[in-house]
Protein backbone atom coordinates (compact mmCIF):
# COMPACT_ATOMS: atom_id res chain seq x y z
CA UNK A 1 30.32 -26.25 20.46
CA UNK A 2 30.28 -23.47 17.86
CA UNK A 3 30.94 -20.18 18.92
CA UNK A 4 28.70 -17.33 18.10
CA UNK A 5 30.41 -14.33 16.48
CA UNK A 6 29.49 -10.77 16.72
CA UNK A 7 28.20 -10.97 12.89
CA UNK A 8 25.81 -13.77 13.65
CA UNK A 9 24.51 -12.44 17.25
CA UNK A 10 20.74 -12.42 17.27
CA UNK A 11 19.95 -8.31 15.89
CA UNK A 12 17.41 -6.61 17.71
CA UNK A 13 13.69 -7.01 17.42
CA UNK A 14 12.85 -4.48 15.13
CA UNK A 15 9.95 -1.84 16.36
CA UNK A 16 5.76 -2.45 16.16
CA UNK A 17 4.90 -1.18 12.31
CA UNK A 18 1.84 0.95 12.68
CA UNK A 19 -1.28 -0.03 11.16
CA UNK A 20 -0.80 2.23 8.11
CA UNK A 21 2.68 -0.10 7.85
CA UNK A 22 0.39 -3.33 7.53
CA UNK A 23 -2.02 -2.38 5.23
CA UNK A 24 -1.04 0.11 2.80
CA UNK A 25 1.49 -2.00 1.23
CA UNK A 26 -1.15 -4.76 1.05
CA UNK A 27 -3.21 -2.26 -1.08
CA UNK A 28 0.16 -1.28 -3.36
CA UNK A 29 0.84 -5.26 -4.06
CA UNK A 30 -2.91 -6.06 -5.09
CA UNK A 31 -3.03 -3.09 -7.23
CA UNK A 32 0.24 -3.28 -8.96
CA UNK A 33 -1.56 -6.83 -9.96
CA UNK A 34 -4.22 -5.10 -11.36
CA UNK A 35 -2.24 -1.91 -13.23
CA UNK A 36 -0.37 -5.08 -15.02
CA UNK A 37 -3.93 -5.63 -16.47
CA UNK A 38 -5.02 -2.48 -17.24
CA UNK A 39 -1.84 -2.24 -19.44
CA UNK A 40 -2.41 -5.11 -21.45
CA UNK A 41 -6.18 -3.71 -21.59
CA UNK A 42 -4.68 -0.67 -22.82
CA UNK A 43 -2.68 -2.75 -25.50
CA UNK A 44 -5.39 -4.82 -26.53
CA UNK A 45 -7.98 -2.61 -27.24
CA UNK A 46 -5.14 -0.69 -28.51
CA UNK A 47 -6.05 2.56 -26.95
CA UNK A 48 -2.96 4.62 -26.83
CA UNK A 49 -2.68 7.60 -29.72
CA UNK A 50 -1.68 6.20 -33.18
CA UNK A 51 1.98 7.98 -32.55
CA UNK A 52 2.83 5.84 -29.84
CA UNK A 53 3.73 2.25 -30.59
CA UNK A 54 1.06 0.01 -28.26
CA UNK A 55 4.09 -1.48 -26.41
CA UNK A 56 4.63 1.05 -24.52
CA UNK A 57 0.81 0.20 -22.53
CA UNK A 58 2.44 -2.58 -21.44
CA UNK A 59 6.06 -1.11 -20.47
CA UNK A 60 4.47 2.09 -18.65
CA UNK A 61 2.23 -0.52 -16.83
CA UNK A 62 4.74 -2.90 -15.76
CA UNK A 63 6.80 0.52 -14.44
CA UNK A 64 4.00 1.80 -12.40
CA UNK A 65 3.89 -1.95 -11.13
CA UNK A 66 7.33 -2.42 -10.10
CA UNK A 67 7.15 1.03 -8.41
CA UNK A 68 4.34 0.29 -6.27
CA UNK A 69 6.18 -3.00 -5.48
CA UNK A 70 9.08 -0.97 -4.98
CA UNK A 71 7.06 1.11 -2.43
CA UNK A 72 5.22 -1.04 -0.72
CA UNK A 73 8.38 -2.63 0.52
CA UNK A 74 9.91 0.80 1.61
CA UNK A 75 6.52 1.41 3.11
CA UNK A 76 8.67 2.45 6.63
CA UNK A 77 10.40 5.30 5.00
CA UNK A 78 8.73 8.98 5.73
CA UNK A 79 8.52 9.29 1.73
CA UNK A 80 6.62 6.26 0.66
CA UNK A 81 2.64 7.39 1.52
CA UNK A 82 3.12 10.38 -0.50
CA UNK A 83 4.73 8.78 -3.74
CA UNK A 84 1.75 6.03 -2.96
CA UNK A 85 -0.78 9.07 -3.28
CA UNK A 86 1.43 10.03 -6.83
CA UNK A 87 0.71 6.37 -7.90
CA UNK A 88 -2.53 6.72 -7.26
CA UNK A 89 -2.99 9.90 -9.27
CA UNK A 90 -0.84 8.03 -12.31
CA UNK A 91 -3.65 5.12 -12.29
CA UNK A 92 -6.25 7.86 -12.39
CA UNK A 93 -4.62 9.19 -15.40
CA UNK A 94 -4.73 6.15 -16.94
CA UNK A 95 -8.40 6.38 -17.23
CA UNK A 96 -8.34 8.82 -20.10
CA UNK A 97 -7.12 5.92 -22.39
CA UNK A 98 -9.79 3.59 -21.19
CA UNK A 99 -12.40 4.96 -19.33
CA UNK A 100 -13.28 1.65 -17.76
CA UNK A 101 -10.00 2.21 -15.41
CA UNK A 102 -11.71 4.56 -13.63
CA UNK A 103 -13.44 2.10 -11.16
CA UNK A 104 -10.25 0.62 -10.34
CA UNK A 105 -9.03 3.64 -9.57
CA UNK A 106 -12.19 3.99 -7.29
CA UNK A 107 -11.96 0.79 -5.36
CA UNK A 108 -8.23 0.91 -4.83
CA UNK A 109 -7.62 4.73 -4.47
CA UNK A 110 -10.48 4.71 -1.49
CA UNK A 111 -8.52 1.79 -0.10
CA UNK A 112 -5.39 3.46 0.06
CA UNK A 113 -7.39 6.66 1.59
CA UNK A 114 -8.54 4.11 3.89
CA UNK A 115 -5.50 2.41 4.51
CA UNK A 116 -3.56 5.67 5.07
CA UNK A 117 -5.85 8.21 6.76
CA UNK A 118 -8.06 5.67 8.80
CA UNK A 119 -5.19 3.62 10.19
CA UNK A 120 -3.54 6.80 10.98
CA UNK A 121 -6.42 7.87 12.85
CA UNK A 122 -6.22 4.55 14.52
CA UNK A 123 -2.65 4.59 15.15
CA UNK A 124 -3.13 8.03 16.72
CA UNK A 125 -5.56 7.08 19.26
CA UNK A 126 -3.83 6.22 22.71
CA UNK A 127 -3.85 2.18 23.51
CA UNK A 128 -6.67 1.22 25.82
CA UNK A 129 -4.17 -0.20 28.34
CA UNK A 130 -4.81 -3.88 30.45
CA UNK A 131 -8.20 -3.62 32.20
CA UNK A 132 -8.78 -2.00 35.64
CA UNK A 133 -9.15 -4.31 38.97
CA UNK A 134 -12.26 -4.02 40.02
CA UNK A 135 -13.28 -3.56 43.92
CA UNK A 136 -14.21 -7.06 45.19
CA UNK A 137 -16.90 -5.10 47.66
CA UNK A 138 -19.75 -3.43 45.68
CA UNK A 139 -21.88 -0.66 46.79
CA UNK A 140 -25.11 -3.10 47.71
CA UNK A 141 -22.35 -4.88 50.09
């Protein structure tokens, strides 16, 4: 029989994510999806000023991507809902290059308010705890 070392020893159940846990990182992972196409949008109708080389739609896109990648797996950490709300705001700003962006930023910014003041209302309320036993014997009895 193999013997079970101290390095291999089952580690401890890590604790209940809260509900903002489960779905704001959903949010960040469709939406970094999306930012990837509005950055080739950006390139193709080649909307950036005539200074800046139309590349860079695409590199600045696939940085805000990774980041929100990037975020939504350190969605535990205390710092990761605010630099989600920053992300946010940098997808808004992308709007000024092609107005069209600014729906997305509608539909996914009010699913991240969603996500992250809803389901921390949720998370705040107490647990409704295992139902009561009722008395067998009713008043009519």
């Amino acid at each position: 029989m193999a013997r079970v070392s101290e390095a291999s020893a089952p580690r401890p159940a890590r604790p209940q994510r809260t509900l903002v846990q489960k779905l704001a990182p959903i949010v960040l992972g469709f939406e970094a999806i999306v930012v990837l196409l509005a950055g080739l949008t950006i390139f193709g109708l080649r909307a950036l000023p005539p200074a800046v080389p139309q590349w860079w739609a695409i590199v600045g896109a696939a940085i805000v991507a990774v980041a929100m990648i990037a975020v939504a797996g350190m969605i535990t950490r205390s710092w990761a809902i605010p630099v989600g709300w920053v992300l946010q705001a940098i997808v808004a700003l992308s709007a000024i290059f092609v107005p069209a962006i600014l729906l997305v930023t509608l539909v996914f910014g009010g699913m991240w308010a969603y996500a992250t003041i809803m389901g921390a209302r949720m998370d705040a309320r107490p647990p409704s705890g295992a139902p009561t036993t009722t008395d067998p014997h009713t008043e009519s009895d």
